[in-house]
PDB file of N, CA and C in Angstrom:
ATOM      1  N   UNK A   1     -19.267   2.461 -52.257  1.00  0.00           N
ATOM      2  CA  UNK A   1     -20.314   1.613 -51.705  1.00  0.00           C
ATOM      3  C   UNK A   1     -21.590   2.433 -51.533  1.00  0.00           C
ATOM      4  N   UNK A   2     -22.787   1.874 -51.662  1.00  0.00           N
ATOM      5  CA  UNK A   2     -24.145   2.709 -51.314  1.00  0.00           C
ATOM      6  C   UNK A   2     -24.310   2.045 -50.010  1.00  0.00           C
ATOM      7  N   UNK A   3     -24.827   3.465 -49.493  1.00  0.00           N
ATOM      8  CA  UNK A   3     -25.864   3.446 -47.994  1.00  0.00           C
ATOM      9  C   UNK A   3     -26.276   1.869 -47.828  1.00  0.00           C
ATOM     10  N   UNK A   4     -26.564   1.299 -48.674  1.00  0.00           N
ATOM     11  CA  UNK A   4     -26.931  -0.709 -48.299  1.00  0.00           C
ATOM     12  C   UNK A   4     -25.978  -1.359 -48.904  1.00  0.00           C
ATOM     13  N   UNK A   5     -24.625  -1.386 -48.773  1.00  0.00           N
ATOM     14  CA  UNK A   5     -24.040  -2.144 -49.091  1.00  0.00           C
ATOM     15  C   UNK A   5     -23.766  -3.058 -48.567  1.00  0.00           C
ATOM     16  N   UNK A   6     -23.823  -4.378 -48.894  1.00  0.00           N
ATOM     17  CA  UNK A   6     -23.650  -6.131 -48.477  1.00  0.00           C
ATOM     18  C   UNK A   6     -22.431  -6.405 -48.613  1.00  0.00           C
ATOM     19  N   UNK A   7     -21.441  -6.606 -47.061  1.00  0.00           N
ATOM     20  CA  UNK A   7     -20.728  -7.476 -47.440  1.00  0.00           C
ATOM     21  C   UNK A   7     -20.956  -9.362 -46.929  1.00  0.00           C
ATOM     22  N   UNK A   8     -20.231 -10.241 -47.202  1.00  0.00           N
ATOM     23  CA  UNK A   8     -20.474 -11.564 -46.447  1.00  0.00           C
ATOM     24  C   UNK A   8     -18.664 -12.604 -46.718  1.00  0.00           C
ATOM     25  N   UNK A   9     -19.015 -12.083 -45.506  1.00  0.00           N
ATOM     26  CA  UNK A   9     -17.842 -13.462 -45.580  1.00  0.00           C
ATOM     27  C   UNK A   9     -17.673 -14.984 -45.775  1.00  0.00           C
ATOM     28  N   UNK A  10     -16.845 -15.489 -45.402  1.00  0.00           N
ATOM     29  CA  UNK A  10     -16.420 -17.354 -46.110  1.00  0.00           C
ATOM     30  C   UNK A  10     -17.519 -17.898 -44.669  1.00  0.00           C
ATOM     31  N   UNK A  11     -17.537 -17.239 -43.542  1.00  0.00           N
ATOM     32  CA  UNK A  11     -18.348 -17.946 -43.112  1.00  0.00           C
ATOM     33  C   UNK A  11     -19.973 -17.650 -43.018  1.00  0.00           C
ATOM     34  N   UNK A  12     -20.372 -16.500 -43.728  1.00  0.00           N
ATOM     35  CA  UNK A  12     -21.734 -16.431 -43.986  1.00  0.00           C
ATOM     36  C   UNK A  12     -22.159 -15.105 -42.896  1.00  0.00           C
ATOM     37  N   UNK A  13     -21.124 -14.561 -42.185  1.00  0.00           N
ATOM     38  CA  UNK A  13     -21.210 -13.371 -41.718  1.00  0.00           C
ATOM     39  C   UNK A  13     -21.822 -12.271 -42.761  1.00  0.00           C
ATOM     40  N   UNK A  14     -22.766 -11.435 -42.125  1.00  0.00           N
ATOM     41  CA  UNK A  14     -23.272 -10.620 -42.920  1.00  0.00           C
ATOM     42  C   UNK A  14     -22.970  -9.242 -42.406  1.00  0.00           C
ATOM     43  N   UNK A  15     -22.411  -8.071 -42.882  1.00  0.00           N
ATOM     44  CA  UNK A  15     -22.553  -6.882 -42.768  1.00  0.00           C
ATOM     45  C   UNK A  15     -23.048  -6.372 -43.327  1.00  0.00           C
ATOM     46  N   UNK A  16     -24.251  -5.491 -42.680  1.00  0.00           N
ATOM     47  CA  UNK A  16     -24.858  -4.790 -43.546  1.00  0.00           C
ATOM     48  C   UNK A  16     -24.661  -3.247 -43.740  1.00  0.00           C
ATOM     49  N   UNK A  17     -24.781  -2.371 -44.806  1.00  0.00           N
ATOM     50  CA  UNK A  17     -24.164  -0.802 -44.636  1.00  0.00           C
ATOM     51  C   UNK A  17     -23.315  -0.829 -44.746  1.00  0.00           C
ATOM     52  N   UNK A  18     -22.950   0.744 -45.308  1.00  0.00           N
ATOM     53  CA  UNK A  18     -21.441   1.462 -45.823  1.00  0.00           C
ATOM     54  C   UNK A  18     -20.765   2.199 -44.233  1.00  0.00           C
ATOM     55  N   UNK A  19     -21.387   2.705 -43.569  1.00  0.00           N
ATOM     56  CA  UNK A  19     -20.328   2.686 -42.339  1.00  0.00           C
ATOM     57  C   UNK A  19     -20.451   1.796 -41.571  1.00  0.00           C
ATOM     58  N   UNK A  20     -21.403   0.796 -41.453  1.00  0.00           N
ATOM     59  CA  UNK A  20     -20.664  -0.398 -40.855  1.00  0.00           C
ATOM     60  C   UNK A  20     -19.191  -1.363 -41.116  1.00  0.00           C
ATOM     61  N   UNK A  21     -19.299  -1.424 -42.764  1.00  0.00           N
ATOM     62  CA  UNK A  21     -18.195  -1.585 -43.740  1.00  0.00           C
ATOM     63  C   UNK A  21     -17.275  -1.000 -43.445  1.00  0.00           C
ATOM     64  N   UNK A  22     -17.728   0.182 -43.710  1.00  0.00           N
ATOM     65  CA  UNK A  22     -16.054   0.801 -43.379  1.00  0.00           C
ATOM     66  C   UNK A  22     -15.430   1.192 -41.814  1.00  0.00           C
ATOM     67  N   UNK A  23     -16.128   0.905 -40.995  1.00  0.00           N
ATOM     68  CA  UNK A  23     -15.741   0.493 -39.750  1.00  0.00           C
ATOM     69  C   UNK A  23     -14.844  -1.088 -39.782  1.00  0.00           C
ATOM     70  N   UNK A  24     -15.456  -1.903 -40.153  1.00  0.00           N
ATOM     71  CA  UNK A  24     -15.150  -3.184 -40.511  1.00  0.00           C
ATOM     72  C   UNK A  24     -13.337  -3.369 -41.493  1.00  0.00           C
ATOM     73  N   UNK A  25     -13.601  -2.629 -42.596  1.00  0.00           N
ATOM     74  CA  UNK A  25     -12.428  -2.477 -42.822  1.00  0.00           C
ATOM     75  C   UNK A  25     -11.303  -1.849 -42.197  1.00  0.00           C
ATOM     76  N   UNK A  26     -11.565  -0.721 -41.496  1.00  0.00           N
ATOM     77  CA  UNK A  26     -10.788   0.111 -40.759  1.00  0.00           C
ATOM     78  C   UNK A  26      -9.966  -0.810 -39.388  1.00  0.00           C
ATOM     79  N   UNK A  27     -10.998  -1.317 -39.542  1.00  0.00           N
ATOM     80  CA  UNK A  27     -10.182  -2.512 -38.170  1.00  0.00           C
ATOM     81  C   UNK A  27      -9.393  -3.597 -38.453  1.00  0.00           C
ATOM     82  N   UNK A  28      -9.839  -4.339 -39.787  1.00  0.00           N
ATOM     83  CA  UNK A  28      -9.477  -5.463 -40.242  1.00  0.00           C
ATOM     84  C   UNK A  28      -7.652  -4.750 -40.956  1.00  0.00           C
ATOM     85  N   UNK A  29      -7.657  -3.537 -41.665  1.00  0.00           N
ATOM     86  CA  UNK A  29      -6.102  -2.979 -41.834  1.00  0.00           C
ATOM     87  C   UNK A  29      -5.759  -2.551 -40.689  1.00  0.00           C
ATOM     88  N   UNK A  30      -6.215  -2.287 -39.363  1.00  0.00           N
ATOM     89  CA  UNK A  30      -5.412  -2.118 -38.321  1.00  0.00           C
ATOM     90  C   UNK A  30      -4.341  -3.332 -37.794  1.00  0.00           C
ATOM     91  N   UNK A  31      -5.370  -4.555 -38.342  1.00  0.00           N
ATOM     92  CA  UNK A  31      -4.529  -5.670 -38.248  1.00  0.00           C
ATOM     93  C   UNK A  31      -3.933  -6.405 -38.433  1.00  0.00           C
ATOM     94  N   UNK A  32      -4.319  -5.576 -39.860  1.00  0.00           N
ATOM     95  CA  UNK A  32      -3.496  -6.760 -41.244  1.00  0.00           C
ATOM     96  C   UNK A  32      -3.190  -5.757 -41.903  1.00  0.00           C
ATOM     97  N   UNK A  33      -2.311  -4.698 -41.830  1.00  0.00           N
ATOM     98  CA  UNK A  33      -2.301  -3.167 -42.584  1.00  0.00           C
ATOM     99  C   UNK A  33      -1.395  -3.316 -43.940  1.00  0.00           C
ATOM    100  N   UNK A  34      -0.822  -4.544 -44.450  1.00  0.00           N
ATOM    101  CA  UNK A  34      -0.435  -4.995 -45.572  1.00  0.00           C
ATOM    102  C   UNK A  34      -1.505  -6.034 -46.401  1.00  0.00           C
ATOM    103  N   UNK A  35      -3.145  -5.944 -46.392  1.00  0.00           N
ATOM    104  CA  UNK A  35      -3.685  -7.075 -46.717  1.00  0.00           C
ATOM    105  C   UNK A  35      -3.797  -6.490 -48.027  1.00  0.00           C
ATOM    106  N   UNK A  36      -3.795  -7.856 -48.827  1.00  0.00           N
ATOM    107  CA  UNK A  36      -3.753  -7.889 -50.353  1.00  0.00           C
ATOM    108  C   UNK A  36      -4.322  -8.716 -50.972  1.00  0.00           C
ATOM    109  N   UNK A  37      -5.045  -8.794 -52.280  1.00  0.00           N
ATOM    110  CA  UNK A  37      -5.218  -9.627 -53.268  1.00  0.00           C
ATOM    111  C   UNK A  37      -5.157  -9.635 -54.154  1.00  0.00           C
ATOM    112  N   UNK A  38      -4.938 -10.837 -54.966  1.00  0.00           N
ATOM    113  CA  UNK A  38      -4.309 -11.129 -56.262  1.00  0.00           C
ATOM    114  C   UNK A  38      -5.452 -11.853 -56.960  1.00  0.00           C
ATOM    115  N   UNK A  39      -5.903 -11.082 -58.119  1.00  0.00           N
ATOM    116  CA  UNK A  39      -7.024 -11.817 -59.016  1.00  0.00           C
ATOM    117  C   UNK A  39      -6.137 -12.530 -60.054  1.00  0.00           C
ATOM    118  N   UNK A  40      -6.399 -14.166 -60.004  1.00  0.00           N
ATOM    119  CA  UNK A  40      -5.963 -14.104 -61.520  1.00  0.00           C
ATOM    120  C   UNK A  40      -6.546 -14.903 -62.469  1.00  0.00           C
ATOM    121  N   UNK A  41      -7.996 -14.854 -62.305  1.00  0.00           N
ATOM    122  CA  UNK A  41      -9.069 -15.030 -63.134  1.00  0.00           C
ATOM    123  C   UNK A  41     -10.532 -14.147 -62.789  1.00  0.00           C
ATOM    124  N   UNK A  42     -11.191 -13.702 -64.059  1.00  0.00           N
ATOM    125  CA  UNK A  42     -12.022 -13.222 -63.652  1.00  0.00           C
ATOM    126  C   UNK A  42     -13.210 -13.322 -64.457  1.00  0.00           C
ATOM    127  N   UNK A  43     -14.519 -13.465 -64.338  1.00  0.00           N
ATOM    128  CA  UNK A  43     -15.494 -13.571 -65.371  1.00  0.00           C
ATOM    129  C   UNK A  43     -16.554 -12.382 -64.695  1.00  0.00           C
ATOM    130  N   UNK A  44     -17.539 -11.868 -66.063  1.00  0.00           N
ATOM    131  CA  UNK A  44     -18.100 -10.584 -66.027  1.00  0.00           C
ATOM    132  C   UNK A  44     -19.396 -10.746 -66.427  1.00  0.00           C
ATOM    133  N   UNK A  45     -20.375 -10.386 -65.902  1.00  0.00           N
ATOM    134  CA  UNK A  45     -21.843 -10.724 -66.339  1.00  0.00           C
ATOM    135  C   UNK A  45     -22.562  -9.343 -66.429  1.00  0.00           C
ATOM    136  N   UNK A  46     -23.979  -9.253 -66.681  1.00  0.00           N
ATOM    137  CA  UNK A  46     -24.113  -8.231 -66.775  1.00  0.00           C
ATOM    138  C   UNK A  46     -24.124  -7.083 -65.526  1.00  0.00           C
ATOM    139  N   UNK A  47     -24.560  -7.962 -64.084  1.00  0.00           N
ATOM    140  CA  UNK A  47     -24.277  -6.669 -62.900  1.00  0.00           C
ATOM    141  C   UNK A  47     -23.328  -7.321 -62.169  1.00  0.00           C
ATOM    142  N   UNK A  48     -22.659  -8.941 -62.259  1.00  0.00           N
ATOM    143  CA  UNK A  48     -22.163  -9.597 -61.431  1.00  0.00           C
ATOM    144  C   UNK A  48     -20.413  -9.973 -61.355  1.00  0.00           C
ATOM    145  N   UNK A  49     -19.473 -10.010 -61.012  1.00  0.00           N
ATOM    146  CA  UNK A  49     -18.233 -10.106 -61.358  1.00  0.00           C
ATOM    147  C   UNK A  49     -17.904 -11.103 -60.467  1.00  0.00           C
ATOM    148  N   UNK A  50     -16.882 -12.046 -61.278  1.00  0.00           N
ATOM    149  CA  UNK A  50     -16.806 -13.583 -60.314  1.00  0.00           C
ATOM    150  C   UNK A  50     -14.939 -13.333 -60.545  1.00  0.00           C
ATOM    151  N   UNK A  51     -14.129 -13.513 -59.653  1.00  0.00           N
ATOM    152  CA  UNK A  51     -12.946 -13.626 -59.378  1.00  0.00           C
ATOM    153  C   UNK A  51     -12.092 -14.316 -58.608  1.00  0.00           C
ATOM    154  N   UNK A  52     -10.639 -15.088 -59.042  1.00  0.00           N
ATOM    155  CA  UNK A  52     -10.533 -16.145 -58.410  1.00  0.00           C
ATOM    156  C   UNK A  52      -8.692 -15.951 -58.364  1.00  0.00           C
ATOM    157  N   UNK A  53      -8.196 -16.226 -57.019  1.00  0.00           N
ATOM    158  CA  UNK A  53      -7.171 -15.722 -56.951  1.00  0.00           C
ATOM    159  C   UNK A  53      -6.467 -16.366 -55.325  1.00  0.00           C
ATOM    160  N   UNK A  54      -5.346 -15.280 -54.812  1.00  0.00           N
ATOM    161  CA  UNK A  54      -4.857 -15.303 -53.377  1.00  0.00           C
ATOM    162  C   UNK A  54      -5.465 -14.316 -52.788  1.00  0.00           C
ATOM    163  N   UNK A  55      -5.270 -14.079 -51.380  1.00  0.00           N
ATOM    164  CA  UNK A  55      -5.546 -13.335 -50.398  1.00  0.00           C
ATOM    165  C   UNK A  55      -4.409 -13.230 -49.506  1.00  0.00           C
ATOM    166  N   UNK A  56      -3.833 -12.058 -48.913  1.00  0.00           N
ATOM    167  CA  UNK A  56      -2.328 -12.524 -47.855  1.00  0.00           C
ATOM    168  C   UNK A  56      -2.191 -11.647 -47.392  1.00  0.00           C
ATOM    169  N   UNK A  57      -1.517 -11.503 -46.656  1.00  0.00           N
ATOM    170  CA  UNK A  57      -0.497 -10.106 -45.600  1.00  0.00           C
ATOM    171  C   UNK A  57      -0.090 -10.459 -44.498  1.00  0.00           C
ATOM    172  N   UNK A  58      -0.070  -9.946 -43.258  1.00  0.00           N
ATOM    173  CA  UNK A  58       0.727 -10.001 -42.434  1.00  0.00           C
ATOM    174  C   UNK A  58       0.388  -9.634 -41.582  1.00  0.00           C
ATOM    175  N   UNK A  59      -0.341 -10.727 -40.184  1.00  0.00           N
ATOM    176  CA  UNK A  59      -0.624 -10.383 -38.992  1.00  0.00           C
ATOM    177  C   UNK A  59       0.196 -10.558 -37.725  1.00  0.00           C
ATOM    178  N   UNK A  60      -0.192  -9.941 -36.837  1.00  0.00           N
ATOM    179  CA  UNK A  60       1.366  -9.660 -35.489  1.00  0.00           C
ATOM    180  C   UNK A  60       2.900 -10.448 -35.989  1.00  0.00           C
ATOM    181  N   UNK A  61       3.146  -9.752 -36.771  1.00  0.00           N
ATOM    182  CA  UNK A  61       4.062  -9.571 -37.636  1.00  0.00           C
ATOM    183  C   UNK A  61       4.218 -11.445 -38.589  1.00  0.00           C
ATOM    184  N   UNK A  62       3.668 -11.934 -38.871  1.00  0.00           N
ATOM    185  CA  UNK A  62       3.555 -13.286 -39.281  1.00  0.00           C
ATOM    186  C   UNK A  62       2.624 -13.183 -40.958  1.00  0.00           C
ATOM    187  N   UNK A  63       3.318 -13.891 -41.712  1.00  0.00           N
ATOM    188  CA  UNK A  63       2.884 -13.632 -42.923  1.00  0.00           C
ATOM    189  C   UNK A  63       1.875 -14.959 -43.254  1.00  0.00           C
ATOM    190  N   UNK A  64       0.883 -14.688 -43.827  1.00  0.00           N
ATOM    191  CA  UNK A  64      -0.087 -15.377 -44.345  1.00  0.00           C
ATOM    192  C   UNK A  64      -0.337 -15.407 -45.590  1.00  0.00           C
ATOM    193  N   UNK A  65      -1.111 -16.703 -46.489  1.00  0.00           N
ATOM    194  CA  UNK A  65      -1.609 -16.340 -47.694  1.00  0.00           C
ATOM    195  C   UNK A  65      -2.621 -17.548 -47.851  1.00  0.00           C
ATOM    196  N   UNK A  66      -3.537 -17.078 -48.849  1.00  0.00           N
ATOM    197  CA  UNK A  66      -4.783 -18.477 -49.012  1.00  0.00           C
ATOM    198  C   UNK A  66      -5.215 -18.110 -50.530  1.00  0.00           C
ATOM    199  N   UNK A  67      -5.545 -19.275 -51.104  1.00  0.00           N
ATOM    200  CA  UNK A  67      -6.363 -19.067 -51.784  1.00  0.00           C
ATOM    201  C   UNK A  67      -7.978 -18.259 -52.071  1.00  0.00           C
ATOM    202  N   UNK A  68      -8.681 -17.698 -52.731  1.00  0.00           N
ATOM    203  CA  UNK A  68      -9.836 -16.980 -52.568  1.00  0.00           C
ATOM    204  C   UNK A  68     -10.843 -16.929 -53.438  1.00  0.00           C
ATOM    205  N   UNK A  69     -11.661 -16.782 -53.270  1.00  0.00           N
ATOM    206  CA  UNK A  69     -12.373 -16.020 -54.666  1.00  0.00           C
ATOM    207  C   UNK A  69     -13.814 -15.035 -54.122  1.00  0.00           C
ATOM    208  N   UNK A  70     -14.139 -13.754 -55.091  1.00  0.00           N
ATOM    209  CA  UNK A  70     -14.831 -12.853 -54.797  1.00  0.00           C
ATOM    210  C   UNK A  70     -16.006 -12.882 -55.385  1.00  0.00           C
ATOM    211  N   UNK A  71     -17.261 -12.527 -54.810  1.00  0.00           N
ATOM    212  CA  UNK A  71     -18.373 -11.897 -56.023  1.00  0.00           C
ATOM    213  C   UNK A  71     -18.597 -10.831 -55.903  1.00  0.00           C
ATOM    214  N   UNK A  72     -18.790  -9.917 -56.470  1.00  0.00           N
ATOM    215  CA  UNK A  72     -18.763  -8.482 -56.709  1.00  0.00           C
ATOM    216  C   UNK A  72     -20.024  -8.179 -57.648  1.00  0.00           C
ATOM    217  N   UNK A  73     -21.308  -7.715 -56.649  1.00  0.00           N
ATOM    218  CA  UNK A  73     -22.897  -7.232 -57.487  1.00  0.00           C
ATOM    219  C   UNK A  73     -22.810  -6.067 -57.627  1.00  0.00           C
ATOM    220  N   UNK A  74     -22.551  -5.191 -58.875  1.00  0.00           N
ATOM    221  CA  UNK A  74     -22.683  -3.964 -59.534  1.00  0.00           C
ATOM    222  C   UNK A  74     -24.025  -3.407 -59.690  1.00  0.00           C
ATOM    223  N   UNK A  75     -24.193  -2.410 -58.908  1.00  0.00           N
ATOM    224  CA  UNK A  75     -25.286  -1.369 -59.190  1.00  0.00           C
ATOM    225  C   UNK A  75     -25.024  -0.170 -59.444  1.00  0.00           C
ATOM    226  N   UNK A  76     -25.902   0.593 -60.247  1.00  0.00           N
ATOM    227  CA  UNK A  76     -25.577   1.879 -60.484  1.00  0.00           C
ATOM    228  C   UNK A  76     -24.055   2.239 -59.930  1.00  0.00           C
ATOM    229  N   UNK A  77     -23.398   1.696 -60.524  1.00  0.00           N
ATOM    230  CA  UNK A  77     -21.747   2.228 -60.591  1.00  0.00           C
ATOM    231  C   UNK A  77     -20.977   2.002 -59.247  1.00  0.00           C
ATOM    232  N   UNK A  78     -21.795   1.445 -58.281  1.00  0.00           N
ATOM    233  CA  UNK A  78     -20.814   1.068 -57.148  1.00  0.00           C
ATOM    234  C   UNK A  78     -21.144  -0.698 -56.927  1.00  0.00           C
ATOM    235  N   UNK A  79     -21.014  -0.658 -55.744  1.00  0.00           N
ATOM    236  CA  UNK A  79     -20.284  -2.145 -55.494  1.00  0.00           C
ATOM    237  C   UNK A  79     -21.615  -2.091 -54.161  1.00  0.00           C
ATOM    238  N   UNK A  80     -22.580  -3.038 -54.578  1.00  0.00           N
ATOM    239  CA  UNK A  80     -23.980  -3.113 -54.074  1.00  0.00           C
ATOM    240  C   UNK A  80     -23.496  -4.227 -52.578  1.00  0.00           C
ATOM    241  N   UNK A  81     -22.902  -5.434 -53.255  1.00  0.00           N
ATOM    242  CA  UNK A  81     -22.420  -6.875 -52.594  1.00  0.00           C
ATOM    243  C   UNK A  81     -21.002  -7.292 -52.844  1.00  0.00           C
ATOM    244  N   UNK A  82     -20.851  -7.651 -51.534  1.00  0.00           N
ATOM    245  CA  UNK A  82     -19.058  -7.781 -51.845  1.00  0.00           C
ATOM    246  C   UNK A  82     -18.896  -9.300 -51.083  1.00  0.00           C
ATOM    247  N   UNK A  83     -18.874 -10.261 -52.092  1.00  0.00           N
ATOM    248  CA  UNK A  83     -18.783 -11.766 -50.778  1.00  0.00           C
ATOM    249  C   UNK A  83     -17.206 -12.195 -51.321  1.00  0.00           C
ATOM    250  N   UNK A  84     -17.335 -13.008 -50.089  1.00  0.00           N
ATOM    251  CA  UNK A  84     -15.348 -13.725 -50.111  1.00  0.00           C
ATOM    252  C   UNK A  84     -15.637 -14.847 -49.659  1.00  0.00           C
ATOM    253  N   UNK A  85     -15.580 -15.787 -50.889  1.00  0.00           N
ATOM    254  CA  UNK A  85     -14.916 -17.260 -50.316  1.00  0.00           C
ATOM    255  C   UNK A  85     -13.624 -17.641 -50.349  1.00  0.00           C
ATOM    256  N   UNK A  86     -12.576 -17.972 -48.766  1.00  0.00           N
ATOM    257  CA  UNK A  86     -11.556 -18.182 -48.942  1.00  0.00           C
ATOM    258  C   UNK A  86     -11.401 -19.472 -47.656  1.00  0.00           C
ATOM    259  N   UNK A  87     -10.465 -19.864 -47.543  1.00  0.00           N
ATOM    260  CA  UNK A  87     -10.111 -20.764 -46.431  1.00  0.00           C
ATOM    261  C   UNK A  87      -9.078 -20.133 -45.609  1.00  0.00           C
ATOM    262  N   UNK A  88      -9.970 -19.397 -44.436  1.00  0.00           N
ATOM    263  CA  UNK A  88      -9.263 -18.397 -43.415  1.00  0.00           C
ATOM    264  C   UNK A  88      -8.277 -19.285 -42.542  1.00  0.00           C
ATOM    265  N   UNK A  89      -8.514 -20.256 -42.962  1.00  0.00           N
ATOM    266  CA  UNK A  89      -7.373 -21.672 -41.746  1.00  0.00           C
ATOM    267  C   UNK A  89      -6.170 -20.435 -40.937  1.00  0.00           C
ATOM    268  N   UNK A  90      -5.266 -20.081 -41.959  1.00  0.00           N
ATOM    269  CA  UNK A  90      -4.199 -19.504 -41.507  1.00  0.00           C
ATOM    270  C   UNK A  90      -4.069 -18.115 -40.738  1.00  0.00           C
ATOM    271  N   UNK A  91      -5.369 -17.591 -40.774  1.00  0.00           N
ATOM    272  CA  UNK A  91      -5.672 -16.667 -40.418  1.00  0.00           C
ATOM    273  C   UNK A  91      -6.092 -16.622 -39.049  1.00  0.00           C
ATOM    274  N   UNK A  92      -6.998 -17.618 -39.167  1.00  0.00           N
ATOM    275  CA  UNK A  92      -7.415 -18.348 -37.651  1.00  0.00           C
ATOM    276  C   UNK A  92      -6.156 -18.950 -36.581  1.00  0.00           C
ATOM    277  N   UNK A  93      -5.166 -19.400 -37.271  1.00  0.00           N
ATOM    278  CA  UNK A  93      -4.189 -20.251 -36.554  1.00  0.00           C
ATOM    279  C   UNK A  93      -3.289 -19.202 -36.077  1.00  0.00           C
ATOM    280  N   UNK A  94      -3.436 -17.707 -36.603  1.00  0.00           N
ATOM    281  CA  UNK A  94      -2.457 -16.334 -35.923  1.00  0.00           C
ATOM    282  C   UNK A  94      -3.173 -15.789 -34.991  1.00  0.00           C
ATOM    283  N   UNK A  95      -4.454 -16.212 -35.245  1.00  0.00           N
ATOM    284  CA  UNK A  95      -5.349 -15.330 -33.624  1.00  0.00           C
ATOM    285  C   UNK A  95      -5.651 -16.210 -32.733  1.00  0.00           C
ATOM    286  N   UNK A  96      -5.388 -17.330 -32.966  1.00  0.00           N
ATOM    287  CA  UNK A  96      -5.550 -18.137 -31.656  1.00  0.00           C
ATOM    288  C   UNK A  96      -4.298 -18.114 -30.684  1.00  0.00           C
ATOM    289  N   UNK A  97      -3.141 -18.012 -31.481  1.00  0.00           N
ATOM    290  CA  UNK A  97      -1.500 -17.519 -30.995  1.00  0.00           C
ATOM    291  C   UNK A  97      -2.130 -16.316 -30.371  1.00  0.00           C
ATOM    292  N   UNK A  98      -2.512 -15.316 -30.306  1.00  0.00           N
ATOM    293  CA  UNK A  98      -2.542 -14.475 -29.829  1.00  0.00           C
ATOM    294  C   UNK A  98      -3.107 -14.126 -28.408  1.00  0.00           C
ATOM    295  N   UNK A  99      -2.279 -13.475 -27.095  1.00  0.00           N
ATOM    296  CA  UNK A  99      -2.580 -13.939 -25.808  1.00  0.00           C
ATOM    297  C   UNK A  99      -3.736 -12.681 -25.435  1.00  0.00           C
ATOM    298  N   UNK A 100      -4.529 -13.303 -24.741  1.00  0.00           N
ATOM    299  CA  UNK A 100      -5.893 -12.199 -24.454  1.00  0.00           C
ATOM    300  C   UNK A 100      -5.558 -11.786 -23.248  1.00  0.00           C
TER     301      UNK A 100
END
């Protein structure tokens, strides 16, 4: 990732920066430390990559999976923008189970 790297999520959350990111990730496998995805279509442009697939793993011990798809903006050899459209439904329905 470069120093400005974009990520955005399904709901239009924006992170901006590479250690914000990777703060962001670091937390998100603390909680889902099996998360995975499965591409199984993908189209390629000249800086842009479109991919369409599952998303799943396993939160307080409860397994999840959704459909997804990624865009991925290529710059100079890293990964500029990273967006995810998925339908977090199930994802949402394990953290609301969860007692504060």
């Amino acid at each position: 990732m470069p120093k400005d790297h974009l990520f955005v999520d399904s709901l239009g959350n924006r992170v901006q920066g590479a250690g914000a990111m990777e703060a962001g990730w670091r937390a998100y496998f603390a909680m889902c430390p099996d998360f995975w995805i499965r591409v199984e279509q993908s189209m390629m442009g000249a800086d842009t990559i479109l991919a369409i697939g599952e998303a799943g793993g396993t939160i307080d011990q409860v397994p999840w999976r959704t459909p997804a798809a990624w865009k991925a903006v290529i710059r100079d050899s890293m990964v500029q923008e990273w967006q995810v459209h998925a339908d977090n439904k199930p994802v949402y329905e394990i953290m609301a189970r969860r007692k504060v």
